[in-house]
PDB file of N, CA and C in Angstrom:
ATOM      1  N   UNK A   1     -11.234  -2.511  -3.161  1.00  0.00           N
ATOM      2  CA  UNK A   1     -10.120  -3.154  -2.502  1.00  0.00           C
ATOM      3  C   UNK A   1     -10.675  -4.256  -1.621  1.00  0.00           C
ATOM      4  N   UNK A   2      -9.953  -5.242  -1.845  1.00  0.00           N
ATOM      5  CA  UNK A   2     -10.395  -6.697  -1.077  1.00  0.00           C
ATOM      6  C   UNK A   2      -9.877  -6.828   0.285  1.00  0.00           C
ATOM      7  N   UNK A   3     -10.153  -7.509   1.267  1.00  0.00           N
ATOM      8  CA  UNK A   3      -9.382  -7.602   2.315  1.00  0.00           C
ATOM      9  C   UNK A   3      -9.003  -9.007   2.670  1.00  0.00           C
ATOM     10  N   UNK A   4      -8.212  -9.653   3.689  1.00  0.00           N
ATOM     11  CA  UNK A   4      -8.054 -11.115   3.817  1.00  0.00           C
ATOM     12  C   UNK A   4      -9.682 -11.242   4.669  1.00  0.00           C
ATOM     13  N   UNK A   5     -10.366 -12.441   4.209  1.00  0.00           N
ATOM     14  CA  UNK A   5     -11.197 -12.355   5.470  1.00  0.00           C
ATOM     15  C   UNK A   5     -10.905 -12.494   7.009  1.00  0.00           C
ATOM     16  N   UNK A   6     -11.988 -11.810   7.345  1.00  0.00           N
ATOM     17  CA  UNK A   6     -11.870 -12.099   9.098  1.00  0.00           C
ATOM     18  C   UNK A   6     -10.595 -10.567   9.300  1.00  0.00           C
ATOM     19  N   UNK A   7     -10.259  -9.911   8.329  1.00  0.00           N
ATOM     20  CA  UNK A   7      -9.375  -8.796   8.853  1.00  0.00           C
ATOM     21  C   UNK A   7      -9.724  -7.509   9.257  1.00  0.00           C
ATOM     22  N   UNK A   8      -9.196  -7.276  10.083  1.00  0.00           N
ATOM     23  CA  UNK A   8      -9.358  -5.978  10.901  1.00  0.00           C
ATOM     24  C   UNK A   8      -8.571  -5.014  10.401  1.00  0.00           C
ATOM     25  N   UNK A   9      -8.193  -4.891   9.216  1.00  0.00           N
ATOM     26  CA  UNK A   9      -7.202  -3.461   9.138  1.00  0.00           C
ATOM     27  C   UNK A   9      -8.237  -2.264   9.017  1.00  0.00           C
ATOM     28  N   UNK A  10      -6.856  -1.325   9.841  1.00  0.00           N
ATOM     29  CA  UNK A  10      -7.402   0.094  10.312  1.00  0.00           C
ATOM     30  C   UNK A  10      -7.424   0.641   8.417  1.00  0.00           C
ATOM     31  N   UNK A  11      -6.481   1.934   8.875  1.00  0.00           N
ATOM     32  CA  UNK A  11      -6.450   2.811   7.939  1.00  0.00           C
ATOM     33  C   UNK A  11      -5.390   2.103   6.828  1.00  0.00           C
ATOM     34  N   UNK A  12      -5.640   2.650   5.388  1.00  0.00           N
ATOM     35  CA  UNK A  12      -5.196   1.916   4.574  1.00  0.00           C
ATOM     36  C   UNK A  12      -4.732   3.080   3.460  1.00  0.00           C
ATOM     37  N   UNK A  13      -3.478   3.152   3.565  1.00  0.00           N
ATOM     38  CA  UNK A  13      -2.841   4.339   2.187  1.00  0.00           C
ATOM     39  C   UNK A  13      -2.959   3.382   0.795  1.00  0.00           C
ATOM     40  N   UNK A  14      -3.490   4.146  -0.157  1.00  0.00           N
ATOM     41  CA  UNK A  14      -3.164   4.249  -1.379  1.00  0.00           C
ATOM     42  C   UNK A  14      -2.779   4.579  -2.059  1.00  0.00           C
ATOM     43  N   UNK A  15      -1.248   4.659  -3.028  1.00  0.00           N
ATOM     44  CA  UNK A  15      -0.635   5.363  -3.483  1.00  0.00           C
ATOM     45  C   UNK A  15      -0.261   4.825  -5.136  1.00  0.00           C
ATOM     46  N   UNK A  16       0.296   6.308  -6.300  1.00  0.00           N
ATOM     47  CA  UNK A  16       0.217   5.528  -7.457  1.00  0.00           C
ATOM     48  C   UNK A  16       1.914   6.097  -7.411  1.00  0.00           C
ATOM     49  N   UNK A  17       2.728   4.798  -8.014  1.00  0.00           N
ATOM     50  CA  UNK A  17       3.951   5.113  -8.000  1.00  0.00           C
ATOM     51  C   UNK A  17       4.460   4.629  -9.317  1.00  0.00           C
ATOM     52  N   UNK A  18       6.135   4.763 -10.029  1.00  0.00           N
ATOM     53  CA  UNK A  18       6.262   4.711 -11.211  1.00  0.00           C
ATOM     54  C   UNK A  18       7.122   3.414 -10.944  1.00  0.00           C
ATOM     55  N   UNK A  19       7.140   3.091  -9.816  1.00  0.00           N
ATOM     56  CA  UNK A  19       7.859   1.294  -9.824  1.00  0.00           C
ATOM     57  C   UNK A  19       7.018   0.290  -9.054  1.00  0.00           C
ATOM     58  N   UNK A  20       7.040  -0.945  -9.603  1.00  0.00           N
ATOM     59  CA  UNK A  20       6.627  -1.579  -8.429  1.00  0.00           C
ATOM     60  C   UNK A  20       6.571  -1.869  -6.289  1.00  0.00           C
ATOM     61  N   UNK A  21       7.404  -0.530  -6.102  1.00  0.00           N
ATOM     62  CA  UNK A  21       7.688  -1.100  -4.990  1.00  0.00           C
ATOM     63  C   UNK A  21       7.741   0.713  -4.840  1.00  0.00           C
ATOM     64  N   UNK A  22       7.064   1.211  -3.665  1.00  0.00           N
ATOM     65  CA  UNK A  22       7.317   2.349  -2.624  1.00  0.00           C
ATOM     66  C   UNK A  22       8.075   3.213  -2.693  1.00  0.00           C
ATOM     67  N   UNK A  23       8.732   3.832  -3.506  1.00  0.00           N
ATOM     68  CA  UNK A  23       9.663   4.515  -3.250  1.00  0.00           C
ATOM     69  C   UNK A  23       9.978   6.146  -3.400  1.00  0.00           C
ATOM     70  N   UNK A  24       9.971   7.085  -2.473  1.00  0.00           N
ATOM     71  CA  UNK A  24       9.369   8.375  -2.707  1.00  0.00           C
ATOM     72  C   UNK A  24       8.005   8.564  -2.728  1.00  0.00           C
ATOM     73  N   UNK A  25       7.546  10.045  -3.256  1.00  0.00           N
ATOM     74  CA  UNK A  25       6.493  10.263  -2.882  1.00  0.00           C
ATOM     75  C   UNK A  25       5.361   9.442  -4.211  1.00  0.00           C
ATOM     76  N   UNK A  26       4.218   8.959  -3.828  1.00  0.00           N
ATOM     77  CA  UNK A  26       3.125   9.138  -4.741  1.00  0.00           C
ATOM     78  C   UNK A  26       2.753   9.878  -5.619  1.00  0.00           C
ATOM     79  N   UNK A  27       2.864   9.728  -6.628  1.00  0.00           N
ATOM     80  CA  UNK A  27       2.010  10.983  -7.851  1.00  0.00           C
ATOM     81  C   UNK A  27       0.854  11.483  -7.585  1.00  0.00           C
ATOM     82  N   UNK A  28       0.263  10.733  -7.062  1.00  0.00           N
ATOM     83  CA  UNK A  28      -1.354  10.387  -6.472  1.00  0.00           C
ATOM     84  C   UNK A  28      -1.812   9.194  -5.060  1.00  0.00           C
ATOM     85  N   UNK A  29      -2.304   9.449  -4.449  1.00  0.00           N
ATOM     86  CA  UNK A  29      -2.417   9.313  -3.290  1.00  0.00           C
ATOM     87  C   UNK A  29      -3.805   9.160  -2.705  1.00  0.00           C
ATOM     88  N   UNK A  30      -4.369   8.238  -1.564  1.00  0.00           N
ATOM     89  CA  UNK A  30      -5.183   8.841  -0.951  1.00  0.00           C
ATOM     90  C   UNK A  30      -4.924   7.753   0.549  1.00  0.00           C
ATOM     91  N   UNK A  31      -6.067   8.403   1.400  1.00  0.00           N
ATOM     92  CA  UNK A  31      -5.582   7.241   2.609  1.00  0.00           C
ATOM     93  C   UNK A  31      -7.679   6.873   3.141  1.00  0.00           C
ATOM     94  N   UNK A  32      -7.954   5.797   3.101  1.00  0.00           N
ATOM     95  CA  UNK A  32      -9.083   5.047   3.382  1.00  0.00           C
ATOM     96  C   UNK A  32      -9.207   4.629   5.018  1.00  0.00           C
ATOM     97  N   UNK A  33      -9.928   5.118   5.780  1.00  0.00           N
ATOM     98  CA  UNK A  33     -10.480   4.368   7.028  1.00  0.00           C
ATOM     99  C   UNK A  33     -10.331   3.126   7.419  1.00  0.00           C
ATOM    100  N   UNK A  34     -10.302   1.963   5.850  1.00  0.00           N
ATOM    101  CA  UNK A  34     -10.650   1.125   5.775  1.00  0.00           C
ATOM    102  C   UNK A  34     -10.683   0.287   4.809  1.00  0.00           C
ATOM    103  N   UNK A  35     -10.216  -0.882   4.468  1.00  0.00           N
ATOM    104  CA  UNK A  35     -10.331  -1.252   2.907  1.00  0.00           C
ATOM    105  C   UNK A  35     -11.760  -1.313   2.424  1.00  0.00           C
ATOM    106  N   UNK A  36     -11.375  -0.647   1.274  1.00  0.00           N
ATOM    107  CA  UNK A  36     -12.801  -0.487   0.277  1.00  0.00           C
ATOM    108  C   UNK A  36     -12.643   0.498  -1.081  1.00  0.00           C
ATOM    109  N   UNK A  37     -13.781   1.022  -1.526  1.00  0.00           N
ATOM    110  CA  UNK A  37     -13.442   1.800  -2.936  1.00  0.00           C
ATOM    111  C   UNK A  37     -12.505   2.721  -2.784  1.00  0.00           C
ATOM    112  N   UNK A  38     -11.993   3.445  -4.033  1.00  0.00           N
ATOM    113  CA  UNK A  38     -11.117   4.277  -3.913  1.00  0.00           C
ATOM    114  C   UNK A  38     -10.919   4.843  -5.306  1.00  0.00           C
ATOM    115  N   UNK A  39     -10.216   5.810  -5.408  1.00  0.00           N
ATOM    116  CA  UNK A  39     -10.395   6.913  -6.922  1.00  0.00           C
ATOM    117  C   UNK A  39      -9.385   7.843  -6.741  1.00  0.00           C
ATOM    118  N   UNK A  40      -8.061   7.548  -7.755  1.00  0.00           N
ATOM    119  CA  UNK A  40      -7.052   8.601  -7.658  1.00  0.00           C
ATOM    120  C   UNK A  40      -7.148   8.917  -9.173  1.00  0.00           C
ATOM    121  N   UNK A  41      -7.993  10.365  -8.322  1.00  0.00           N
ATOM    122  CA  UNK A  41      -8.077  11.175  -9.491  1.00  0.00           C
ATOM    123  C   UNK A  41      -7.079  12.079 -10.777  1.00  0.00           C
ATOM    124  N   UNK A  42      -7.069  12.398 -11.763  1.00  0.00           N
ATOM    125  CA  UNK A  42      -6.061  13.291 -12.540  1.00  0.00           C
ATOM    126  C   UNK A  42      -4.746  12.674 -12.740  1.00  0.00           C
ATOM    127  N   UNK A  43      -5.070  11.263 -13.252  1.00  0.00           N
ATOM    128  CA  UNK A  43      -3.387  10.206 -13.057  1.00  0.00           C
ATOM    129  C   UNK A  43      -3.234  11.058 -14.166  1.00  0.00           C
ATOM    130  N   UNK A  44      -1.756  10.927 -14.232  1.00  0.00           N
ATOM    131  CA  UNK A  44      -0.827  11.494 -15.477  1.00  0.00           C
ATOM    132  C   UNK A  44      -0.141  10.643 -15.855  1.00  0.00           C
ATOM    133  N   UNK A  45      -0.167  11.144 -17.286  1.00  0.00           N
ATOM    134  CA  UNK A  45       0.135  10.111 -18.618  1.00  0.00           C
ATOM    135  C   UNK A  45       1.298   9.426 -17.884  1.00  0.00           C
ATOM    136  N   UNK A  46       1.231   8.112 -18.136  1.00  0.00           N
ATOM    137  CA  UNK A  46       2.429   6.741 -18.391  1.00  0.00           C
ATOM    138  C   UNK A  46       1.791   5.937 -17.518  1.00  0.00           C
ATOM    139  N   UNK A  47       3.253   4.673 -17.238  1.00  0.00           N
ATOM    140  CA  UNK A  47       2.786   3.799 -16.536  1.00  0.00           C
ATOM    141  C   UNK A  47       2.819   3.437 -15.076  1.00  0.00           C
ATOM    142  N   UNK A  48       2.259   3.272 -14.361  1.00  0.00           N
ATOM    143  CA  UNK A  48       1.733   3.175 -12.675  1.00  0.00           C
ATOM    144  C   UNK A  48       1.783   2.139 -12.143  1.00  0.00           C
ATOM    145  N   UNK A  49       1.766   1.791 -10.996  1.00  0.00           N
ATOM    146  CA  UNK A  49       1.553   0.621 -10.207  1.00  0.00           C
ATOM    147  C   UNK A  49       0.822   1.305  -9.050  1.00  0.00           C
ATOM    148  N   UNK A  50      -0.295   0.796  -8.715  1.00  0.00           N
ATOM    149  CA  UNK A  50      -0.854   1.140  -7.598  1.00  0.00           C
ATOM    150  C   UNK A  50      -0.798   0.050  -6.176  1.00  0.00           C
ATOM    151  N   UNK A  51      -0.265   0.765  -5.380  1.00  0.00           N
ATOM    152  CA  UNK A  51       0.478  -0.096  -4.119  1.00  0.00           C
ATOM    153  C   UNK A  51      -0.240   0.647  -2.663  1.00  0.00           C
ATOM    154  N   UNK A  52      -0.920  -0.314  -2.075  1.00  0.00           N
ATOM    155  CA  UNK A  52      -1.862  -0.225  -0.364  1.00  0.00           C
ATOM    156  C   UNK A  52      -1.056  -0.912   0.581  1.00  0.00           C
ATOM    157  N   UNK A  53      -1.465  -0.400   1.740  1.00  0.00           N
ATOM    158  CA  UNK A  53      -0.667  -1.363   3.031  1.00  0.00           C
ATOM    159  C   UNK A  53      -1.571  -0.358   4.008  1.00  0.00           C
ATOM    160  N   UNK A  54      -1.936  -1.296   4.887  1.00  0.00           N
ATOM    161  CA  UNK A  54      -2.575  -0.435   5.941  1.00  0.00           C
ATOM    162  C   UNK A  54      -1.691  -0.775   7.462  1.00  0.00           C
ATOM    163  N   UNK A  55      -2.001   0.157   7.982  1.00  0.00           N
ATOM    164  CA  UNK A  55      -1.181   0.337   9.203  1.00  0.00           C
ATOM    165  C   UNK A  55      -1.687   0.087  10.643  1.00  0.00           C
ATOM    166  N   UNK A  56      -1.335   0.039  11.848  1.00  0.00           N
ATOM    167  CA  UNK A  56      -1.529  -0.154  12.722  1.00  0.00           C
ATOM    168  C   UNK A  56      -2.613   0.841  13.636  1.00  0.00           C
ATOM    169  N   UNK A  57      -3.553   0.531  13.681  1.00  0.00           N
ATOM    170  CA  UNK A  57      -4.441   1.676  14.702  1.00  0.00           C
ATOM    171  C   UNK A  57      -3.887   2.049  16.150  1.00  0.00           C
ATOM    172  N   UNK A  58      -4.322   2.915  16.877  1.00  0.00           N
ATOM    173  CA  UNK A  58      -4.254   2.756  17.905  1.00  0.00           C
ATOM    174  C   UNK A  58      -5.552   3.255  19.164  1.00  0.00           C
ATOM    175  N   UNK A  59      -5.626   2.823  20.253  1.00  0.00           N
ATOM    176  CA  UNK A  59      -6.904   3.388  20.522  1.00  0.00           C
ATOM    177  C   UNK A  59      -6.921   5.035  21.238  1.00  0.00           C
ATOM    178  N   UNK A  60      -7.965   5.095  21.768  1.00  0.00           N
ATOM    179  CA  UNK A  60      -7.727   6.323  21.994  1.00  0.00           C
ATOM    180  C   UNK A  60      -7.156   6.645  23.435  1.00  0.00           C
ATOM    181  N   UNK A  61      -6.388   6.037  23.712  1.00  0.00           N
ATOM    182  CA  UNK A  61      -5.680   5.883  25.038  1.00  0.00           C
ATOM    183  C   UNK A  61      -4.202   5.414  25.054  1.00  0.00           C
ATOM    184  N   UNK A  62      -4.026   5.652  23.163  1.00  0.00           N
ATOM    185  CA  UNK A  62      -2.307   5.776  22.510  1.00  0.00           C
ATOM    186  C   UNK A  62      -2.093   4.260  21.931  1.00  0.00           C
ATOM    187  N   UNK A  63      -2.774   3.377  23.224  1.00  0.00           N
ATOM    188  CA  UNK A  63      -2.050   1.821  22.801  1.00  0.00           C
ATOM    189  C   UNK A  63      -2.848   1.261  21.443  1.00  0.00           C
ATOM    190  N   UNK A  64      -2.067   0.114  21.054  1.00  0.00           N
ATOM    191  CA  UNK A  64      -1.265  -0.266  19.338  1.00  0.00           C
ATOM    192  C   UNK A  64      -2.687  -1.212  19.595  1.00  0.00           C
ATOM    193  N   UNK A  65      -3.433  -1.318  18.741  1.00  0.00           N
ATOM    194  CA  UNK A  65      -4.725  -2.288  17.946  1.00  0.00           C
ATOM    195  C   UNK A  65      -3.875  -3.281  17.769  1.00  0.00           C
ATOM    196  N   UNK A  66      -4.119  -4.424  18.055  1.00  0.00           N
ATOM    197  CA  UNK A  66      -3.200  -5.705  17.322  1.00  0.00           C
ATOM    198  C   UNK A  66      -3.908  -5.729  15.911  1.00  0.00           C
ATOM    199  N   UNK A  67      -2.796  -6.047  14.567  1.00  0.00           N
ATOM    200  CA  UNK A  67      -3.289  -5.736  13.626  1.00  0.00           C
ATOM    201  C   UNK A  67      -2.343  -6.708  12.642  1.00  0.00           C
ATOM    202  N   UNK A  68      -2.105  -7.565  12.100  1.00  0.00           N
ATOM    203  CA  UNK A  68      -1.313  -7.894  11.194  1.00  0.00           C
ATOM    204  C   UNK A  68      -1.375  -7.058   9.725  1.00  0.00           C
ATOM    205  N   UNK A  69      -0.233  -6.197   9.677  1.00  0.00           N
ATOM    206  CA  UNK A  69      -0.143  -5.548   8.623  1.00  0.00           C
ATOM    207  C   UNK A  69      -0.757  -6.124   7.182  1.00  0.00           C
ATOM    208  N   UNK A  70      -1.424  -5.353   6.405  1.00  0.00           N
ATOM    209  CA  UNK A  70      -1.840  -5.802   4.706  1.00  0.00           C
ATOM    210  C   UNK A  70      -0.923  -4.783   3.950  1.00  0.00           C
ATOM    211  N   UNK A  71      -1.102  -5.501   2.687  1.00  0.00           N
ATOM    212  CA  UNK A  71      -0.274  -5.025   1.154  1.00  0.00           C
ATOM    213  C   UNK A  71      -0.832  -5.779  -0.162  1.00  0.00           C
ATOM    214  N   UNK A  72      -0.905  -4.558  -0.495  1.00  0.00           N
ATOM    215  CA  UNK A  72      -1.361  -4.963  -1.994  1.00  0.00           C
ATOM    216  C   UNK A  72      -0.715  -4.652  -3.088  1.00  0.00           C
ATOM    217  N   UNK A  73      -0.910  -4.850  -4.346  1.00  0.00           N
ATOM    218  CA  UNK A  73      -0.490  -4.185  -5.050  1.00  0.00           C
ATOM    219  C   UNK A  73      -1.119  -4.388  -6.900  1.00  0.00           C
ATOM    220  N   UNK A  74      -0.966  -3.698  -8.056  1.00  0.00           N
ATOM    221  CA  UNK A  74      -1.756  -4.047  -8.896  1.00  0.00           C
ATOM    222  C   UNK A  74      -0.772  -3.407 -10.329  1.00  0.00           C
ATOM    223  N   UNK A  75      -0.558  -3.530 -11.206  1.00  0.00           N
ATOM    224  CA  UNK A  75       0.022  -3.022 -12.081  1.00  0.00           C
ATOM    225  C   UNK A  75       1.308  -3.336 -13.127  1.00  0.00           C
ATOM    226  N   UNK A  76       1.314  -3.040 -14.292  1.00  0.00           N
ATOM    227  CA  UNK A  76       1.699  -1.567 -14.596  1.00  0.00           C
ATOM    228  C   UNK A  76      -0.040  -1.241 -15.016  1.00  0.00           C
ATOM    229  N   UNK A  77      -0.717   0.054 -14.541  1.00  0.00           N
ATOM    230  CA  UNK A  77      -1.450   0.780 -15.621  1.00  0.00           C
ATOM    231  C   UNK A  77      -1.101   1.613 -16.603  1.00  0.00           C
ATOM    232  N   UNK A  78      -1.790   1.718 -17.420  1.00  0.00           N
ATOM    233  CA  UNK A  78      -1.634   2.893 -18.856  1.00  0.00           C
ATOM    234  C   UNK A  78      -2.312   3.854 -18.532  1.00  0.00           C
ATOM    235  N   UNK A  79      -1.870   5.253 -18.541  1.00  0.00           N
ATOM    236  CA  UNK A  79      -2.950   6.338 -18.121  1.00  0.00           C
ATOM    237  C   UNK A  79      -2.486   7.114 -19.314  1.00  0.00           C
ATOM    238  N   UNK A  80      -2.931   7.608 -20.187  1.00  0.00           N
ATOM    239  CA  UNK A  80      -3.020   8.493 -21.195  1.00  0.00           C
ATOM    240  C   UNK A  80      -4.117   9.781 -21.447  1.00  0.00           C
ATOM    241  N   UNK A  81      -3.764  10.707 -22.337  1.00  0.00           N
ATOM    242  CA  UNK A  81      -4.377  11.712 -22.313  1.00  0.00           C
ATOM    243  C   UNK A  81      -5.664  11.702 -23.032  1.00  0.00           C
ATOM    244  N   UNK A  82      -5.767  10.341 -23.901  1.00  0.00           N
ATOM    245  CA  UNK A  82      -6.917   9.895 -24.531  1.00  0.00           C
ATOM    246  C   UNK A  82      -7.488   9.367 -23.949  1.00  0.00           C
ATOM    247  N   UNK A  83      -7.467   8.289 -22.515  1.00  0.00           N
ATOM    248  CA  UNK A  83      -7.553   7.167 -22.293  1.00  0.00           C
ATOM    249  C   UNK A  83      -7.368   7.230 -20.700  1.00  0.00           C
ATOM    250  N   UNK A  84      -8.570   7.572 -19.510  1.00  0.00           N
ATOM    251  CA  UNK A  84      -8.212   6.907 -18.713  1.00  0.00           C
ATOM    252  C   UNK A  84      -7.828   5.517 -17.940  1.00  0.00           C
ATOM    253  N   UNK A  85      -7.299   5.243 -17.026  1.00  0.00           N
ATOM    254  CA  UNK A  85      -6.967   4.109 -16.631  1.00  0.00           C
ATOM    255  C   UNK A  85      -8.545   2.902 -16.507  1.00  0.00           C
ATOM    256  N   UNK A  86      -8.188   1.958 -16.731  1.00  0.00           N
ATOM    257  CA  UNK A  86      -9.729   1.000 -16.390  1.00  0.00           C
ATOM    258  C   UNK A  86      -9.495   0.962 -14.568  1.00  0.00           C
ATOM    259  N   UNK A  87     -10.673   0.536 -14.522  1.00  0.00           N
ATOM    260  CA  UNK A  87     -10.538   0.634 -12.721  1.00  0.00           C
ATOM    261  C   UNK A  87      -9.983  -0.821 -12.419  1.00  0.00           C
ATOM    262  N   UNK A  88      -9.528  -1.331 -11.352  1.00  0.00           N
ATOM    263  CA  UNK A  88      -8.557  -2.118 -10.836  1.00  0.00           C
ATOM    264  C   UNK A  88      -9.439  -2.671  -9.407  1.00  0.00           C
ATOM    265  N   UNK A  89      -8.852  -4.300  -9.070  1.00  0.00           N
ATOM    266  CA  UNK A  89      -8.956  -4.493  -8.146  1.00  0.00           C
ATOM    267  C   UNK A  89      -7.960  -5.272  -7.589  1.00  0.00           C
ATOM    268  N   UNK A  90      -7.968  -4.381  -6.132  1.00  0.00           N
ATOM    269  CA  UNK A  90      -6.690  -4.970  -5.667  1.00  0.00           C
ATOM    270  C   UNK A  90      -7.390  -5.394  -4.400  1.00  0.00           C
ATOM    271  N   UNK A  91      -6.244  -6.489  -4.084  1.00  0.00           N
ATOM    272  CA  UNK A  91      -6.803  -7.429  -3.025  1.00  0.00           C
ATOM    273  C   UNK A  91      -5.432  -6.928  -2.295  1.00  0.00           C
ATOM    274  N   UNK A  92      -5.662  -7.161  -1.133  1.00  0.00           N
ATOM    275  CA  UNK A  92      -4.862  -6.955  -0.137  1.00  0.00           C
ATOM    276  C   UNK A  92      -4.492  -8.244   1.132  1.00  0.00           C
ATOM    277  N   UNK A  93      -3.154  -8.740   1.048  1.00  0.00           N
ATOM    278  CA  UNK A  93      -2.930  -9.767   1.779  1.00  0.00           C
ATOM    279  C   UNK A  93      -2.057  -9.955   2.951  1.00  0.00           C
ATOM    280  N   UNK A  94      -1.986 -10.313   4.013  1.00  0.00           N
ATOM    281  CA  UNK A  94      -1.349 -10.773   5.276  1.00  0.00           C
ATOM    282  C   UNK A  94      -0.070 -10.610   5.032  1.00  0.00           C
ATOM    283  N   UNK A  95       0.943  -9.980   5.831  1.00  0.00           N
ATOM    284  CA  UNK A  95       2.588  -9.700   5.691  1.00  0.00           C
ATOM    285  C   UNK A  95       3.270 -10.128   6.951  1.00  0.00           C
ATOM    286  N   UNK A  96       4.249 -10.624   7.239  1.00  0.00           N
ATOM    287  CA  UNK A  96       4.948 -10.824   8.450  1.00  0.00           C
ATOM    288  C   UNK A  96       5.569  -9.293   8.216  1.00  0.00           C
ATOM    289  N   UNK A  97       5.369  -8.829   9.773  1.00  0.00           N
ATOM    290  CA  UNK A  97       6.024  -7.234  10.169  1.00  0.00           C
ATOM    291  C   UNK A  97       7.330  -7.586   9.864  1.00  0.00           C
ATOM    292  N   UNK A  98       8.329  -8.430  10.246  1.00  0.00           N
ATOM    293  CA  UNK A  98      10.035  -8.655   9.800  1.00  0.00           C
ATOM    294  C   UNK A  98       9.885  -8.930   8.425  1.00  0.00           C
ATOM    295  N   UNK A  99       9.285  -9.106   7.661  1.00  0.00           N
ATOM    296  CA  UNK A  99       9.274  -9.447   5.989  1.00  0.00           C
ATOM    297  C   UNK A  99       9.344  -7.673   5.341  1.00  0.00           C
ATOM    298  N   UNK A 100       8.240  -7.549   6.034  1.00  0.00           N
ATOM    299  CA  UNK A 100       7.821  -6.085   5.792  1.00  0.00           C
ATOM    300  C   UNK A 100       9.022  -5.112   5.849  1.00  0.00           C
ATOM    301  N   UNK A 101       9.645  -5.083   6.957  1.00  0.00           N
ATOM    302  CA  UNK A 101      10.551  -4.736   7.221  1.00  0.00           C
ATOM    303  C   UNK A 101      12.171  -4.666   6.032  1.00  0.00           C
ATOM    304  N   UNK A 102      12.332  -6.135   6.002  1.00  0.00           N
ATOM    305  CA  UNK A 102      13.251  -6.519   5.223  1.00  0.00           C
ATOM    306  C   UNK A 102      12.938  -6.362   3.764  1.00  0.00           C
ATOM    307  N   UNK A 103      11.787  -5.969   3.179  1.00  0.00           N
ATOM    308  CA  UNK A 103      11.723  -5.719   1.815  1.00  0.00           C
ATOM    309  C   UNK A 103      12.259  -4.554   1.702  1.00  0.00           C
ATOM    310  N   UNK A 104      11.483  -2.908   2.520  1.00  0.00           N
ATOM    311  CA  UNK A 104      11.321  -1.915   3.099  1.00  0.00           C
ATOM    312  C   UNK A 104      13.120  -1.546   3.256  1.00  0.00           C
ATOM    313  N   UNK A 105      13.764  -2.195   3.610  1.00  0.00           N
ATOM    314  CA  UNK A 105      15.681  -2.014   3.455  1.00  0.00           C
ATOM    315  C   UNK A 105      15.975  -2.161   2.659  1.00  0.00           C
ATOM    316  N   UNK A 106      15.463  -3.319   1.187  1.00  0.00           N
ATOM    317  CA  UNK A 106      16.167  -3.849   0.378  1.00  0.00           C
ATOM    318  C   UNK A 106      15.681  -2.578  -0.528  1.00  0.00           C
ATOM    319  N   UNK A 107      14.888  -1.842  -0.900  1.00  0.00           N
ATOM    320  CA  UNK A 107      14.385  -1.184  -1.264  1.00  0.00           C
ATOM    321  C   UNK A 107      14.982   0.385  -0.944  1.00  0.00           C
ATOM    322  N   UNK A 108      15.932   0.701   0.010  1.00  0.00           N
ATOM    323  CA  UNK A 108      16.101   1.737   0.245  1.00  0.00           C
ATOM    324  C   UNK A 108      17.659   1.719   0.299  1.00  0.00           C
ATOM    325  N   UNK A 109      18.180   0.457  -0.319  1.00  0.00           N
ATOM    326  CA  UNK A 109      19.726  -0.013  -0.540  1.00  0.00           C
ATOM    327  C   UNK A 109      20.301  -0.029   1.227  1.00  0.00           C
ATOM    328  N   UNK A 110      19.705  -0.457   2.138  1.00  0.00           N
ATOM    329  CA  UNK A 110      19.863  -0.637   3.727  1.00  0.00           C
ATOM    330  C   UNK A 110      19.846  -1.904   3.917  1.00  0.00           C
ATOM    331  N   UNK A 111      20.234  -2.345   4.707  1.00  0.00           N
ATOM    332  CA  UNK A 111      20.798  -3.516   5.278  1.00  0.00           C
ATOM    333  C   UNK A 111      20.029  -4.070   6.319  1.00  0.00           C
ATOM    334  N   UNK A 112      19.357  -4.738   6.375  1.00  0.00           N
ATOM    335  CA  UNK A 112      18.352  -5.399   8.340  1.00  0.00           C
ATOM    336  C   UNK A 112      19.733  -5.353   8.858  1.00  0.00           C
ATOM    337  N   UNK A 113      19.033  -4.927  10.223  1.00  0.00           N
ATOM    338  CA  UNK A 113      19.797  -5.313  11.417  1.00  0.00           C
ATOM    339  C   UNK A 113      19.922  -6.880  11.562  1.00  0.00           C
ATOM    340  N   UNK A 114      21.043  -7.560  12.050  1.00  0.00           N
ATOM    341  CA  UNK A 114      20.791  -9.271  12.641  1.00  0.00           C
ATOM    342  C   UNK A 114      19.825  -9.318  13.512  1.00  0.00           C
ATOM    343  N   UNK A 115      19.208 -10.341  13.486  1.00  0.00           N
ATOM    344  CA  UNK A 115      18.058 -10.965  14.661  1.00  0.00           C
ATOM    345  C   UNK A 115      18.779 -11.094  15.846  1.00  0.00           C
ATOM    346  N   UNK A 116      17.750 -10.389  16.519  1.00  0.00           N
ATOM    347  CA  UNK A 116      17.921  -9.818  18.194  1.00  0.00           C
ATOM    348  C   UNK A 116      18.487  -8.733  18.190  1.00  0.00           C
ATOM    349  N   UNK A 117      18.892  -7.589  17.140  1.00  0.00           N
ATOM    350  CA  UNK A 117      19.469  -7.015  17.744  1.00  0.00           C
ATOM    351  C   UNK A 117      18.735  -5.707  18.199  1.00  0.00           C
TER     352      UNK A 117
END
């Protein structure tokens, strides 16, 4: 997994899902320290999209790491019972938190709130 340069992201979920976009749980899963390698093991047969976003740290005194959120994403893969998946690289890129946000509603059939509110 690639990162933007010069980025500081904390921890970074990896998840394999059956749409392009987040929704429910992962088939497969893992969560990284940090962007870098990664291996979701025992995919099951069909097709996948594998989707990252890492999240906000905080220190050890509760307060928020300034962090501009990342997202990635890579797919469809083929995972078959003959045939594991080839390995993948996903790069991971810079998100505005209100973008983030507003995909994150459109996606869950929800509505953004208006600005300011």
């Amino acid at each position: 997994m690639q990162a933007p340069t010069g980025d500081q992201s904390g921890v970074v979920f990896v998840g394999l899902f059956p749409a392009p976009f987040p929704q429910g749980h992962p088939v497969r899963c893992t969560v990284l320290p940090r962007p870098g390698a990664f291996v979701l093991d025992n995919v099951p047969t069909g097709k996948w999209y594998v989707l990252a976003r890492s999240v906000t740290q905080r220190t050890g005194e509760g307060r928020q790491v300034r962090h501009t959120p990342t997202v990635g994403g890579f797919g469809p893969i083929t995972a078959s019972a003959d045939r594991a998946p080839e390995p993948v690289v996903l790069r991971l890129y810079r998100v505005n938190l209100a973008t983030l946000r507003l995909c994150s509603a459109a996606h869950q059939g929800l509505h953004p709130a208006p600005a300011g509110s």
